[in-house]
Protein backbone atom coordinates (compact mmCIF):
# COMPACT_ATOMS: atom_id res chain seq x y z
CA UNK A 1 45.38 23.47 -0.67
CA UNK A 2 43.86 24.08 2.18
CA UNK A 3 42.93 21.57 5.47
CA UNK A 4 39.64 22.98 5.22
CA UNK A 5 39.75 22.05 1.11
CA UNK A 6 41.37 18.72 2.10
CA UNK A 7 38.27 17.97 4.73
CA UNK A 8 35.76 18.59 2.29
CA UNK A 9 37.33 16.51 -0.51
CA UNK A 10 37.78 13.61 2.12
CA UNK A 11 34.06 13.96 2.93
CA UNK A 12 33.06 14.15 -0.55
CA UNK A 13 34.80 10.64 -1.03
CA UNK A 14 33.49 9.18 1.69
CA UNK A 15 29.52 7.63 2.97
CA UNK A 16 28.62 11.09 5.04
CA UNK A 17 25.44 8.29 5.77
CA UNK A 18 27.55 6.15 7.26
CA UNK A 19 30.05 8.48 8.57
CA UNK A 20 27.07 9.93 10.29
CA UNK A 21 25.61 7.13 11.71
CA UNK A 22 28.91 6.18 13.39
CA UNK A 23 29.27 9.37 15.23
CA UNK A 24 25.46 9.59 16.22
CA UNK A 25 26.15 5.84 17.35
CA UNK A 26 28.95 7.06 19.76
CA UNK A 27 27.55 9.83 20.94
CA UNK A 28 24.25 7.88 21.96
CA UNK A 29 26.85 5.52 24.43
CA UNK A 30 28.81 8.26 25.77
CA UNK A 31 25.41 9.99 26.98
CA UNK A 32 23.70 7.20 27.42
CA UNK A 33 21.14 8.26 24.94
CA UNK A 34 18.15 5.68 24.15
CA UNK A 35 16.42 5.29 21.07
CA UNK A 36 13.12 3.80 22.21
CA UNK A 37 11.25 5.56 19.60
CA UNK A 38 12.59 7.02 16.46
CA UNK A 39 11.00 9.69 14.40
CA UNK A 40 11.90 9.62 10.72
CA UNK A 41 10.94 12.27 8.23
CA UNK A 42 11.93 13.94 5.02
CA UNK A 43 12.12 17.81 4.09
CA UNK A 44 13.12 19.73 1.19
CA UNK A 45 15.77 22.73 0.67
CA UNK A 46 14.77 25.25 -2.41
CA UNK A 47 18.00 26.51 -4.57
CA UNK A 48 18.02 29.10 -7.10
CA UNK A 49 20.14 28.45 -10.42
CA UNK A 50 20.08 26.06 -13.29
CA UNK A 51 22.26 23.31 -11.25
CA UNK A 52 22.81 21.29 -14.20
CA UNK A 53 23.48 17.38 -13.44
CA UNK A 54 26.89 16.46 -14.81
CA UNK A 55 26.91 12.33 -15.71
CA UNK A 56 26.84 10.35 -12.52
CA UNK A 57 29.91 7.97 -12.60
CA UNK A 58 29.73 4.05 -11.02
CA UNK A 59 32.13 5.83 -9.11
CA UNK A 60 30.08 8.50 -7.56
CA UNK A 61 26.82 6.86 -6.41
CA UNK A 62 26.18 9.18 -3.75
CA UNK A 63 26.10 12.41 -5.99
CA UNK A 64 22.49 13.98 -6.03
CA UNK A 65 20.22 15.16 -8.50
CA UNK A 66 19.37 18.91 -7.65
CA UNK A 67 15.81 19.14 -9.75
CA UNK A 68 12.08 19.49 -9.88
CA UNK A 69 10.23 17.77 -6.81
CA UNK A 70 7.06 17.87 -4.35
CA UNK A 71 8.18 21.77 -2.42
CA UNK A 72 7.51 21.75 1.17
CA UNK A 73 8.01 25.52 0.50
CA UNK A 74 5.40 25.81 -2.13
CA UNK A 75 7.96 27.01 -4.44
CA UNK A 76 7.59 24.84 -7.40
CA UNK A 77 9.98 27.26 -9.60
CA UNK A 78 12.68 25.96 -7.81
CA UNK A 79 14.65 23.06 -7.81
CA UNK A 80 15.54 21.72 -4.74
CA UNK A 81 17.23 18.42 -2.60
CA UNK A 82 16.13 16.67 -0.22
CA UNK A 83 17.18 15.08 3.14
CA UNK A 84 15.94 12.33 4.97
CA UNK A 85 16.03 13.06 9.25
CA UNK A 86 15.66 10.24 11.99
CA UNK A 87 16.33 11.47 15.52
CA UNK A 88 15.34 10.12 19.26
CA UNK A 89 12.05 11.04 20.35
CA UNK A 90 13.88 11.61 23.75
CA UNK A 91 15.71 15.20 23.31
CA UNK A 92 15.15 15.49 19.45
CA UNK A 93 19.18 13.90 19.34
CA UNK A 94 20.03 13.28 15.23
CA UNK A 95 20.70 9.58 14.70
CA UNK A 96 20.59 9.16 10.98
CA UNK A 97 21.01 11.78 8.21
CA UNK A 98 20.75 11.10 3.99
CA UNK A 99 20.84 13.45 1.18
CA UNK A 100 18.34 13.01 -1.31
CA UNK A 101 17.31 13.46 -5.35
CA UNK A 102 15.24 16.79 -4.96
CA UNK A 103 12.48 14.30 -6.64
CA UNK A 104 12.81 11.49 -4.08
CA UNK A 105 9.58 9.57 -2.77
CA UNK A 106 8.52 9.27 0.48
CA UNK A 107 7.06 5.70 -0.10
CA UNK A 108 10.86 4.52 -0.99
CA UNK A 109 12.98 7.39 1.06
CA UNK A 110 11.28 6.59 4.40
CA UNK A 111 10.88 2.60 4.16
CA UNK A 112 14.75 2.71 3.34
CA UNK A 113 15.98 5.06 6.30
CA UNK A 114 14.11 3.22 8.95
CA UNK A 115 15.76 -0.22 7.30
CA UNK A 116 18.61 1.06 7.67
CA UNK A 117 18.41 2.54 10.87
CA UNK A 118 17.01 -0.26 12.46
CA UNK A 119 20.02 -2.43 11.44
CA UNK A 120 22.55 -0.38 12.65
CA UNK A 121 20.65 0.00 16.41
CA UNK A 122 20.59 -3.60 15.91
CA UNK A 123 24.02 -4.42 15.25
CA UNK A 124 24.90 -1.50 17.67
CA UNK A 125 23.16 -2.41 21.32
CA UNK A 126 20.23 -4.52 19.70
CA UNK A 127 17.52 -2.12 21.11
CA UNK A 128 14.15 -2.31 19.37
CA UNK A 129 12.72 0.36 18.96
CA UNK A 130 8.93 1.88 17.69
CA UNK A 131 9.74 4.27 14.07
CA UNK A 132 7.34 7.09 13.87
CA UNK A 133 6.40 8.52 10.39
CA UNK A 134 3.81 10.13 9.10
CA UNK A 135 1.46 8.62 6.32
CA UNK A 136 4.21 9.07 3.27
CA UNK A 137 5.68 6.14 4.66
CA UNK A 138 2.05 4.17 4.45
CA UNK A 139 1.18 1.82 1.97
CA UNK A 140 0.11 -1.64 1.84
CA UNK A 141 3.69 -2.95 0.05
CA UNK A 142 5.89 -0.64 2.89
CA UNK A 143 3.56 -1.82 5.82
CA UNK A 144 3.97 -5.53 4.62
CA UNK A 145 7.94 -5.35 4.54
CA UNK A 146 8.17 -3.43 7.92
CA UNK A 147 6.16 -6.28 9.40
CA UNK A 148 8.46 -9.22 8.38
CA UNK A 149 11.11 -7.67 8.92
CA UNK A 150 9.89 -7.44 12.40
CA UNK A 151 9.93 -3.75 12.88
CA UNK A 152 7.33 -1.95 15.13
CA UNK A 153 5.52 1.32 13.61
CA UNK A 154 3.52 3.97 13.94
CA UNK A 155 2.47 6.18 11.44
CA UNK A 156 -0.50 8.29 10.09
CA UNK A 157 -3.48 7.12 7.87
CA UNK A 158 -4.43 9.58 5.40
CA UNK A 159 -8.19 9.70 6.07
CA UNK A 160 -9.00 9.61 2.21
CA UNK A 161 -8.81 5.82 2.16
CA UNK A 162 -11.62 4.53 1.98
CA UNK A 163 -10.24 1.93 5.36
CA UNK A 164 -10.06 5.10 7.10
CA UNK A 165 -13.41 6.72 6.34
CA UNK A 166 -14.83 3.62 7.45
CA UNK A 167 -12.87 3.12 10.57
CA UNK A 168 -13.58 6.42 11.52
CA UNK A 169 -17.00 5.93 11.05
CA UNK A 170 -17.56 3.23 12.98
CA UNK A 171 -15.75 4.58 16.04
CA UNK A 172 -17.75 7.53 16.15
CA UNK A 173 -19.99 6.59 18.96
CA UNK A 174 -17.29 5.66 21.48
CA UNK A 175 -14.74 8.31 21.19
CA UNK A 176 -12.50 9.31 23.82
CA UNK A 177 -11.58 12.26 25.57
CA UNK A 178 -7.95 13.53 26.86
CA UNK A 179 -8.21 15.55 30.22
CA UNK A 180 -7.43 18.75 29.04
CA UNK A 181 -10.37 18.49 25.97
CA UNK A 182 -7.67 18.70 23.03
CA UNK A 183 -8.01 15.36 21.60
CA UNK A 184 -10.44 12.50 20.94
CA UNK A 185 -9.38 9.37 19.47
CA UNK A 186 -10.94 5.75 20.09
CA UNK A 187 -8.44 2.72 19.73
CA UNK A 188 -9.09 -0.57 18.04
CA UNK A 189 -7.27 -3.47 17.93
CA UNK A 190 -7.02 -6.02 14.69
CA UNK A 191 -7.85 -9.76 14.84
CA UNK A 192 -4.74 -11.58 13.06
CA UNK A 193 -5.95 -12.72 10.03
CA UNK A 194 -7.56 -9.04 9.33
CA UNK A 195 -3.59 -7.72 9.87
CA UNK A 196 -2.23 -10.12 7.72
CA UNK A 197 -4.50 -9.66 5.27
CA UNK A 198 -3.46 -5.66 4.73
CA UNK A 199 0.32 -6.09 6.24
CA UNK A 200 1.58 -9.92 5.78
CA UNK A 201 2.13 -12.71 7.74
CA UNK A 202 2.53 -12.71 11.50
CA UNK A 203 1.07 -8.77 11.90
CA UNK A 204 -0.93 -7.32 14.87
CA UNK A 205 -1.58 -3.87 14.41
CA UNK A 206 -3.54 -1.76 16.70
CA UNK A 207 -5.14 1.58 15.39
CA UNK A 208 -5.73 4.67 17.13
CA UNK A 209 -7.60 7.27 14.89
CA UNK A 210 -7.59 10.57 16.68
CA UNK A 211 -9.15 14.14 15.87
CA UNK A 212 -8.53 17.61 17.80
CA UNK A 213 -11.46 18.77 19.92
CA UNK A 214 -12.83 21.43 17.64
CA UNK A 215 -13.23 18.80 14.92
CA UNK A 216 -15.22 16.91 17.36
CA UNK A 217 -17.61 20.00 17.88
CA UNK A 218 -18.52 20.08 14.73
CA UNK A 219 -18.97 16.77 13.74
CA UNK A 220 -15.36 16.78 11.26
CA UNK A 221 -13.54 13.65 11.60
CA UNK A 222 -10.12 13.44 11.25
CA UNK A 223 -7.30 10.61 11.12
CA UNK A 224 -4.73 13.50 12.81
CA UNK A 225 -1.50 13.67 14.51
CA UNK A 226 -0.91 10.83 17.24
CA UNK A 227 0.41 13.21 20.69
CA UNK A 228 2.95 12.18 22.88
CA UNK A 229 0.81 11.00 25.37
CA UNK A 230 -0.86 8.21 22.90
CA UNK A 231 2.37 7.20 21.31
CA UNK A 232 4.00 6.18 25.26
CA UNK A 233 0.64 4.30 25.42
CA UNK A 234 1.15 2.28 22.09
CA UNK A 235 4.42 0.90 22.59
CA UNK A 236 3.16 -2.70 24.18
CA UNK A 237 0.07 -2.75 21.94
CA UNK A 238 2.21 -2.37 18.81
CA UNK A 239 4.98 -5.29 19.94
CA UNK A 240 4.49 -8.00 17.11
């Protein structure tokens, strides 16, 4: 055999999570790497073949299920995996990595990583930081646990909730505007009991709907993509 054969098998019979964490964790000291803000996301890889699951074993909990799922590659003839990705918003540097059933959620993928995440950084150097996810990570149950478990978010509404429609609506008279004309977005900030009453006990939230300029012009509003610029600008609004 091999070293390269004995590497892998080592690998195999190790947590690559946590074996991954641990590097990313040194490699953030030696380079003095800070994790302010976090971005955590989930994509999918298509395979071609049958990749028939043999019987998962108490002993192998980590092995995946190649299969059917959601296709970021609009290939739903394929089966696929998935993988879910956090890395610094400073210089894009990896700090957690998970393989994934090609079938995963987002809801339950993405509430889990940034758990997880958030107590290693903790354990590590204790640095809060602000997790950035789009809106599969939203929902009233995920937004409620993140909350009490004192972790600070941002993430994307999908504007077909109704909440949304009629935030956006209601904003639509005092919109603002970024220097260069690309975005719009108006902010508002939530009373406590309001928060509570959509994310649990002890929640502030402040929301920041945006829309790109064009969708201004014509009238189309839309939740969007918060820009870099916003997001530096939310971090003592979205303390809790």
């Amino acid at each position: 055999m091999t070293d390269e054969a004995r590497t892998l098998d080592w690998l195999y019979a190790h947590d690559l999570t946590k074996l991954f964490a641990g590097i990313a964790s040194q490699a953030r000291r030696i380079f003095g790497i800070k994790a302010e803000q976090v971005h955590v996301d989930t994509t999918s890889f298509s395979v071609s073949g049958d990749y028939a699951r043999a019987e998962v074993t108490a002993a192998e909990p980590a092995v995946i299920a190649i299969t059917y799922g959601y296709s970021r590659d609009h290939r739903e003839d394929l089966k696929q995996w998935m993988l879910a990705l956090a890395t610094t918003h400073n210089g894009d540097v990896p700090l957690f990595l998970q393989p994934l059933d090609g079938n995963s959620s987002d809801k339950v993928s993405l509430l889990a990583a940034v758990m997880v995440i958030q107590k290693q950084l903790r354990e590590a150097d204790g640095e809060a930081s602000v997790y950035v996810a789009d809106n599969g990570i939203y929902s009233e149950s995920n937004m409620r646990q993140l909350n009490q478990a004192g972790v600070q978010w941002v993430s994307r509404v999908s504007e077909t909730l109704t909440e949304a429609k009629t935030l956006l609506q209601e904003g639509s008279q005092t919109w603002q505007q970024s220097k260069d004309g690309t975005m719009h977005w108006f902010t508002r900030d939530m009373a406590l009991r309001e928060a509570e009453r959509t994310m649990g006990r002890g929640a502030h939230a402040s929301f920041l709907p945006t829309r790109p300029a064009d969708s201004a012009a014509t009238g189309e509003q839309s939740a969007g993509h918060l820009g870099a610029k916003v997001l530096a600008s939310l971090q003592s609004a979205l303390r809790l």
